[in-house]
C-alpha atoms as a PDB file:
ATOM      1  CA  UNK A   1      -4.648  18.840  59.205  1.00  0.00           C
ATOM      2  CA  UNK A   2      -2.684  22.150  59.073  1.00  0.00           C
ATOM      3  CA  UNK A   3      -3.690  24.877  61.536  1.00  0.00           C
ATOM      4  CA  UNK A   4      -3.086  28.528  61.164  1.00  0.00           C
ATOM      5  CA  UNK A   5      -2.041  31.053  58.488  1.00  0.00           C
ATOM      6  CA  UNK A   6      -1.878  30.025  54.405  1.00  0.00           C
ATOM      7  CA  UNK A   7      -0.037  32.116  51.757  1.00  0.00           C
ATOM      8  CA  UNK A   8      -0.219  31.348  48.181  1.00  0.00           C
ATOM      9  CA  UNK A   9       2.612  32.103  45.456  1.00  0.00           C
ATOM     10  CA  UNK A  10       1.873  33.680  42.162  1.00  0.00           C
ATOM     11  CA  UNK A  11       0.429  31.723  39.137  1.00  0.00           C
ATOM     12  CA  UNK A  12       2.811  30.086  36.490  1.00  0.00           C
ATOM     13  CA  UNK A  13       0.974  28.764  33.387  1.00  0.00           C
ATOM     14  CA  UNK A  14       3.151  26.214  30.997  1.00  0.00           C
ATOM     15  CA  UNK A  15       2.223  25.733  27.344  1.00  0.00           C
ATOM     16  CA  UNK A  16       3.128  22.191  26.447  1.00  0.00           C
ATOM     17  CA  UNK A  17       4.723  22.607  22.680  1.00  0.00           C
ATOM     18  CA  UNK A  18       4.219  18.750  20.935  1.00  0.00           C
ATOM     19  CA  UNK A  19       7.056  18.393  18.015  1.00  0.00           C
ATOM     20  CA  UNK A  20       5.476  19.249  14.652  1.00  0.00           C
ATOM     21  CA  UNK A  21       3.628  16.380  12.843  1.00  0.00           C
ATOM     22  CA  UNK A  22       4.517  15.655   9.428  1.00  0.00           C
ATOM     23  CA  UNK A  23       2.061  17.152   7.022  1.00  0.00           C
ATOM     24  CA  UNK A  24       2.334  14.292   3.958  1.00  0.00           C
ATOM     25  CA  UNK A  25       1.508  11.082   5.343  1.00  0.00           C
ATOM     26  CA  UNK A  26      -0.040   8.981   2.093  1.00  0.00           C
ATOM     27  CA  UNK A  27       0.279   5.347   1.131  1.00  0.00           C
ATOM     28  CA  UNK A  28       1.713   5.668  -2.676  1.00  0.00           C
ATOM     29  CA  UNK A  29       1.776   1.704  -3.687  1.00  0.00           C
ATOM     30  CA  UNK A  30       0.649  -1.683  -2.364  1.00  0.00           C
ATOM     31  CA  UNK A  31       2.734  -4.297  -4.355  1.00  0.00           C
ATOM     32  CA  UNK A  32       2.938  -8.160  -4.336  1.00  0.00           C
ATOM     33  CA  UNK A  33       6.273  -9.416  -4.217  1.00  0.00           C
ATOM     34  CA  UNK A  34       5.444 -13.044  -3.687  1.00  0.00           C
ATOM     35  CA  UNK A  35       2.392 -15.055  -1.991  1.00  0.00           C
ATOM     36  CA  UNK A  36       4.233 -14.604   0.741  1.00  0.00           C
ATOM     37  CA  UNK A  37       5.175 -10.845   0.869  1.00  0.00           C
ATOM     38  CA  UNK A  38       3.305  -7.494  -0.043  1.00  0.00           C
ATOM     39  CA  UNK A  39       5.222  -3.905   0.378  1.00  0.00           C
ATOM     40  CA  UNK A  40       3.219  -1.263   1.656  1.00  0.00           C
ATOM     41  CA  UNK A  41       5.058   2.222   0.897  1.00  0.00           C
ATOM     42  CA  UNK A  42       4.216   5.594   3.034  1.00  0.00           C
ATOM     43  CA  UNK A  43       5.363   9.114   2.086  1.00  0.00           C
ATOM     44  CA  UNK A  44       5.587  11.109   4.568  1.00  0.00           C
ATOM     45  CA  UNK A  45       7.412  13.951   5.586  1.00  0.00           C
ATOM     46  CA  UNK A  46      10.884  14.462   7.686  1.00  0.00           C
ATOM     47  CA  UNK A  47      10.340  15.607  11.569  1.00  0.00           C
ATOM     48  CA  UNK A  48      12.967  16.795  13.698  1.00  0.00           C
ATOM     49  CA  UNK A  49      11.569  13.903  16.117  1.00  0.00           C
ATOM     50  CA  UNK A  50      10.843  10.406  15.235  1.00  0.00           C
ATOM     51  CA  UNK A  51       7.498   9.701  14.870  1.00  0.00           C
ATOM     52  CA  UNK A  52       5.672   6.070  14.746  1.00  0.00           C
ATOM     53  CA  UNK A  53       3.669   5.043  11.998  1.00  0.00           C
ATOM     54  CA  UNK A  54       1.109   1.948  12.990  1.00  0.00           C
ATOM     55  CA  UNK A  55       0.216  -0.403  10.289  1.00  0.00           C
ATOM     56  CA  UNK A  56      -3.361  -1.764  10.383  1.00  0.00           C
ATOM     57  CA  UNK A  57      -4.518  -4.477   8.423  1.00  0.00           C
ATOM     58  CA  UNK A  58      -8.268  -6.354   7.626  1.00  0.00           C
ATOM     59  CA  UNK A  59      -8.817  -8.878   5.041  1.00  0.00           C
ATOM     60  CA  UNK A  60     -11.584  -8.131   2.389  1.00  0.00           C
ATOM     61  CA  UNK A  61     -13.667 -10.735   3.145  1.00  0.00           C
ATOM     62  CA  UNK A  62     -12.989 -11.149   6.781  1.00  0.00           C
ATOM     63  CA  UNK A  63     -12.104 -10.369   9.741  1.00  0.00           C
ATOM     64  CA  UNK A  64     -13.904  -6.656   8.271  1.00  0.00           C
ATOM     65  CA  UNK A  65     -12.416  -4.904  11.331  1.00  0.00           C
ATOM     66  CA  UNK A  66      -8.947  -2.960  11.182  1.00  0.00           C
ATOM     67  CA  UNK A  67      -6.149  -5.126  13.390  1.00  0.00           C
ATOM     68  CA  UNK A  68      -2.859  -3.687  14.641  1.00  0.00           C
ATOM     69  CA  UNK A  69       0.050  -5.518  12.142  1.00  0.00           C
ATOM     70  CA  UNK A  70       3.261  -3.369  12.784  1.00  0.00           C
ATOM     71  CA  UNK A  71       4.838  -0.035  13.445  1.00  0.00           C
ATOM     72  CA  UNK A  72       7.656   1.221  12.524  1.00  0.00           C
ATOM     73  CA  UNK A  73       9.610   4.080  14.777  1.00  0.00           C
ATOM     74  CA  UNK A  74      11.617   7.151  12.308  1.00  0.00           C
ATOM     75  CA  UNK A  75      11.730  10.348  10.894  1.00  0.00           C
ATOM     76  CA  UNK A  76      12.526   9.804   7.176  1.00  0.00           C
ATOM     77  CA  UNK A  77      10.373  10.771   4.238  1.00  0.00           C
ATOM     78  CA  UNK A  78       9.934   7.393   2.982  1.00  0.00           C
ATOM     79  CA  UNK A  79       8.273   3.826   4.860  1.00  0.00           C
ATOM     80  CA  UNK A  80       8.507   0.478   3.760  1.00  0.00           C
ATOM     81  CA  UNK A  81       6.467  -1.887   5.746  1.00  0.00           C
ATOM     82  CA  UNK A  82       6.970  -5.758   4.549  1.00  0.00           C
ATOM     83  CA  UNK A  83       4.397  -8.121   5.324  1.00  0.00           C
ATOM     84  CA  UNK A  84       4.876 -11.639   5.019  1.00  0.00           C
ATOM     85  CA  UNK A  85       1.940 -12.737   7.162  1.00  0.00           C
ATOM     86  CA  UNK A  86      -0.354 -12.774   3.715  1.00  0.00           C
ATOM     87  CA  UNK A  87      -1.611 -15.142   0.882  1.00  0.00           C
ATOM     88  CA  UNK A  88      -1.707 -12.786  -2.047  1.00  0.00           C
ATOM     89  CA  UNK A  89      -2.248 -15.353  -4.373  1.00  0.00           C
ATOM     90  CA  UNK A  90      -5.768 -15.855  -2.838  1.00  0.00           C
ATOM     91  CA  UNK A  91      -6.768 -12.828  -0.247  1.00  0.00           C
ATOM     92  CA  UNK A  92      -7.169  -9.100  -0.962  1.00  0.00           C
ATOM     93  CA  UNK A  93      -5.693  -6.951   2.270  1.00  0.00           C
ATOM     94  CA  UNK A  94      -6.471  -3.253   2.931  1.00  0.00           C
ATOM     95  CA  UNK A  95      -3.947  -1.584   4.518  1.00  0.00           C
ATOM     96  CA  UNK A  96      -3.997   1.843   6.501  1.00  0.00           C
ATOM     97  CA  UNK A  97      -1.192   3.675   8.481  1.00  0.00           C
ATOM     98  CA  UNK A  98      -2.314   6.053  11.828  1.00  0.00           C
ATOM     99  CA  UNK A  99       0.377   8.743  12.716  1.00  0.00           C
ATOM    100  CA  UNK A 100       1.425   8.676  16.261  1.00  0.00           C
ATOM    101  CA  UNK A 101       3.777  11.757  17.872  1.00  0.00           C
ATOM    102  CA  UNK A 102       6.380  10.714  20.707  1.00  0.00           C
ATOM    103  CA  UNK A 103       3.930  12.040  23.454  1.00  0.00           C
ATOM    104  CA  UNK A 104       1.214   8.946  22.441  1.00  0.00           C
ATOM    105  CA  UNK A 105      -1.410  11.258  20.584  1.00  0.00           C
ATOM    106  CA  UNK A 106      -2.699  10.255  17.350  1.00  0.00           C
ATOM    107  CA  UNK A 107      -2.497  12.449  14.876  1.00  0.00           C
ATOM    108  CA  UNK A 108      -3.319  11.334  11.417  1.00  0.00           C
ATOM    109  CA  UNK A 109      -4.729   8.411   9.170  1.00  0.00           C
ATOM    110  CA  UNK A 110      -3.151   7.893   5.661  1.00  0.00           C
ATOM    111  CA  UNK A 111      -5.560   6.980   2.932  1.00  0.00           C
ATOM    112  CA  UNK A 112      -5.821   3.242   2.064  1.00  0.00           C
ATOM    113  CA  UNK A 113      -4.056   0.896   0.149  1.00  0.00           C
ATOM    114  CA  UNK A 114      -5.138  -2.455  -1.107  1.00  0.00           C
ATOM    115  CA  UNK A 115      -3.178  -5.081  -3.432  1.00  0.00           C
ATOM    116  CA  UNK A 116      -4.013  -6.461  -6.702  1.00  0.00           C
ATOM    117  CA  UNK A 117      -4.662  -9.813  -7.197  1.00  0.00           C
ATOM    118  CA  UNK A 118      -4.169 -11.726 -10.620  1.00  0.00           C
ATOM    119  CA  UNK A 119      -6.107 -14.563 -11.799  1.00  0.00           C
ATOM    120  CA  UNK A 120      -5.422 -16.680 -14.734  1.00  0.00           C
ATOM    121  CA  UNK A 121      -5.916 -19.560 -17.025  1.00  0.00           C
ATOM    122  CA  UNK A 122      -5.577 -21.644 -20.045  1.00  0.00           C
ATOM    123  CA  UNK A 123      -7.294 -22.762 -22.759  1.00  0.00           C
ATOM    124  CA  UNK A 124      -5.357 -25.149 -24.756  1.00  0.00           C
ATOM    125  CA  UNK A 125      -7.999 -25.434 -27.450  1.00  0.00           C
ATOM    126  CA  UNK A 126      -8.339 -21.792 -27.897  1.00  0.00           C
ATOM    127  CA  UNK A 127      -4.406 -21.187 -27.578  1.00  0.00           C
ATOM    128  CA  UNK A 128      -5.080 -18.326 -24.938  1.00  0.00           C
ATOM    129  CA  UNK A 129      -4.306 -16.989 -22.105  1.00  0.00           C
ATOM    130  CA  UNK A 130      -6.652 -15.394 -20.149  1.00  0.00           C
ATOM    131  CA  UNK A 131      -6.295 -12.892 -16.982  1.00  0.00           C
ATOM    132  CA  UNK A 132      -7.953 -11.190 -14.889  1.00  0.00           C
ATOM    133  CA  UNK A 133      -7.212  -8.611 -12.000  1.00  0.00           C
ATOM    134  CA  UNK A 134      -8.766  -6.792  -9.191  1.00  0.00           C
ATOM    135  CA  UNK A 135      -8.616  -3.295  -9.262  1.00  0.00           C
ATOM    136  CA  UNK A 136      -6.072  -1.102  -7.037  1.00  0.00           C
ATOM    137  CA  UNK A 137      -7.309   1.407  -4.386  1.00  0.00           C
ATOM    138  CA  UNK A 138      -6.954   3.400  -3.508  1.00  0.00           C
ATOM    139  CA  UNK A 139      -5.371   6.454  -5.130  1.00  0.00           C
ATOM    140  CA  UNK A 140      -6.668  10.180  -4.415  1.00  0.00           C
ATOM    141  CA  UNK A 141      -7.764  10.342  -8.394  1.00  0.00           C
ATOM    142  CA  UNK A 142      -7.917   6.609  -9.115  1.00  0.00           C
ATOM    143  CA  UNK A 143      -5.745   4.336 -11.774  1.00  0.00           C
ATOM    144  CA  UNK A 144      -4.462   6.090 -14.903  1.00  0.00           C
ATOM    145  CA  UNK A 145      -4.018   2.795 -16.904  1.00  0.00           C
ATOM    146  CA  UNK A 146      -3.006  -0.878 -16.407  1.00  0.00           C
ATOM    147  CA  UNK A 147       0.048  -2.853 -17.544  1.00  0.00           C
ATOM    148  CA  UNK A 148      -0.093  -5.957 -18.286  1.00  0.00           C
ATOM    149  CA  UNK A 149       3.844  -7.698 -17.941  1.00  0.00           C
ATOM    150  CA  UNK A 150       4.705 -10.710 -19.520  1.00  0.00           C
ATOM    151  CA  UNK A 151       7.815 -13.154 -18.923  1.00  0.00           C
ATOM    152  CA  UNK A 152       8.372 -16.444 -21.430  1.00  0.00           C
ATOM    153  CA  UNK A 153      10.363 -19.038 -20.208  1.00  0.00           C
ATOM    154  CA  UNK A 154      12.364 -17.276 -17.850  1.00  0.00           C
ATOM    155  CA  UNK A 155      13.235 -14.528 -20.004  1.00  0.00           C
ATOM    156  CA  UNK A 156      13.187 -10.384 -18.550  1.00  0.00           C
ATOM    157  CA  UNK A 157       9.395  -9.057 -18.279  1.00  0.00           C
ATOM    158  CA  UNK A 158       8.017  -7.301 -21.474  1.00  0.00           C
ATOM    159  CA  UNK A 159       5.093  -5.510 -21.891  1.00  0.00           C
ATOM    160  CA  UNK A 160       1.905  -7.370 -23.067  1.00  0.00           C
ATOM    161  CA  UNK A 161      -0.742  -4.955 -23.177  1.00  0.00           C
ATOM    162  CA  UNK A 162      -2.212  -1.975 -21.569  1.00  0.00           C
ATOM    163  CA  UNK A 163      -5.156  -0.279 -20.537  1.00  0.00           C
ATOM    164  CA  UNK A 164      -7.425   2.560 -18.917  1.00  0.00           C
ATOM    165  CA  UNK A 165      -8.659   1.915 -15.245  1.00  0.00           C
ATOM    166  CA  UNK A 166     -11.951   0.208 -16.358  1.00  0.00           C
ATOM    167  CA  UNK A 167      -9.049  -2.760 -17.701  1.00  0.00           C
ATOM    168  CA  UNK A 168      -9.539  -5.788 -15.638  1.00  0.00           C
ATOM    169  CA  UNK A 169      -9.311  -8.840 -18.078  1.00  0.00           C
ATOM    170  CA  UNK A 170      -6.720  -9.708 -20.791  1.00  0.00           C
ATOM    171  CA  UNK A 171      -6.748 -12.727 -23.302  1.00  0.00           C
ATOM    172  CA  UNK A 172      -3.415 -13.517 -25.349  1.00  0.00           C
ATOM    173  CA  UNK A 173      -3.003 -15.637 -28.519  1.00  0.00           C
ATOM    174  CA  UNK A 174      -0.831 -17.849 -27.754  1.00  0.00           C
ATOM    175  CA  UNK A 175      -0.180 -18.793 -31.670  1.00  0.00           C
ATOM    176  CA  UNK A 176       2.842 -17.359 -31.667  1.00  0.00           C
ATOM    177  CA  UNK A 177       4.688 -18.550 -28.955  1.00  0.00           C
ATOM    178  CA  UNK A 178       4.143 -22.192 -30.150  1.00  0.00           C
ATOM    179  CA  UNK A 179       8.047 -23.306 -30.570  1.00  0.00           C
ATOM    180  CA  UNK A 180       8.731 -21.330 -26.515  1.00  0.00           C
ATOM    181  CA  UNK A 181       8.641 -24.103 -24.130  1.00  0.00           C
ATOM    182  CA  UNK A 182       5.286 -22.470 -22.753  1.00  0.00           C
ATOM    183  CA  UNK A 183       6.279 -21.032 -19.197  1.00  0.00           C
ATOM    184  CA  UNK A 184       4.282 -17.980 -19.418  1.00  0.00           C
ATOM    185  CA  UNK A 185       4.343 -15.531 -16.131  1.00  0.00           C
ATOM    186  CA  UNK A 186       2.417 -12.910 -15.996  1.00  0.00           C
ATOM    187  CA  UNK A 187       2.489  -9.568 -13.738  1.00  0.00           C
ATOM    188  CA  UNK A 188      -0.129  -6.340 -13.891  1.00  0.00           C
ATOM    189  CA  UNK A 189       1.355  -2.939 -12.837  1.00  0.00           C
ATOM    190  CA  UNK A 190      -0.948  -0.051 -12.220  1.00  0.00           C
ATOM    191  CA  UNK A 191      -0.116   3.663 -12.647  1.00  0.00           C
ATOM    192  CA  UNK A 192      -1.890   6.183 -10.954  1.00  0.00           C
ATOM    193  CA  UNK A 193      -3.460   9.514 -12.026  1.00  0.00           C
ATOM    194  CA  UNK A 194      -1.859  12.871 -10.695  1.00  0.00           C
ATOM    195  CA  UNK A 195      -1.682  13.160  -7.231  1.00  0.00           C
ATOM    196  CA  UNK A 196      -2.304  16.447  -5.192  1.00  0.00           C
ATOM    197  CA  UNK A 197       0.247  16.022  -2.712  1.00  0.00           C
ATOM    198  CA  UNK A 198       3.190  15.464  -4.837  1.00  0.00           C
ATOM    199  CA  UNK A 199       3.221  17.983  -7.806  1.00  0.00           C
ATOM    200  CA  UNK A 200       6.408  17.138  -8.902  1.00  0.00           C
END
């Protein structure tokens, strides 16, 4: 050990300044673009530094937990995180983004997103079509209305029908698409109500 006389020097205090976190970070749409592939889209806000934004994922019925899927590394305004690790056609996936700053802090959790899946079937003694579709969440003031999109035989989508938020089922007559060669595809779009953070 030391021996003898000590002197100390003054005290210098240092006031760690993080970069400032984005103050929009808000999933605006969770859409199907195959079986196979569901966009999840984040606004956010631009940061002088990049920031990461961590995907997490858990199936509705199970696993119930939250799982790491991604991240993506940036300092835009708008994400787009692609999953193909899904089966739309048969599994409803929440999806929630945390907010990490370059030092490794969390910061903020977006709200949560979850896809729409669309059922449907024939009835070839009826003549109909029928549909029907989980609801989307999860906006800050819900669904405004449904849309119901229709393609025959290959043709551009048209509308069908719409609806208010309680719309989760639609039947069409199929009476008057009897000389069409009967390749019906159907898609549901959902708007949302207002939302806070984006007044314009």
């Amino acid at each position: 050990s030391n021996s003898g006389a000590t002197s100390t020097s003054n005290i210098q205090s240092i006031n760690i300044t993080y970069p400032n976190p984005p103050s929009i970070n808000y999933i605006t749409s969770v859409s199907v673009n195959s079986s196979k592939e569901i966009d999840i889209t984040v606004r956010s806000e631009a940061t002088l530094v990049p920031h990461k934004y961590i995907l997490q994922r858990k199936n509705l019925y199970a696993p119930y937990n939250w799982e790491y899927h991604m991240d993506i590394t940036q300092s835009g305004t708008n994400i787009v995180f692609t999953d193909t690790y899904v089966n739309s056609d048969d599994v409803i996936y929440d999806y929630r983004v945390i907010v990490q700053n370059p030092c490794g802090y969390y910061l903020d959790t977006t709200n949560v997103g979850r896809n729409i899946r669309l059922r449907g079937a024939n009835n070839s003694e009826l003549l109909l079509n029928s549909l029907n579709w989980s609801k989307y969440e999860d906006w800050e003031n819900g669904v405004q209305e449904y849309e119901v999109l229709r393609s025959l035989d290959g043709a551009a989508e048209a509308q069908a029908s719409t609806g208010s938020a309680s719309y989760l089922s639609f039947s069409e007559d199929l009476e008057p698409f009897l000389s069409s060669k009967g390749q019906f595809c159907y898609r549901i779009r959902a708007y949302s109500e207002p939302i806070s953070y984006f007044p314009n």
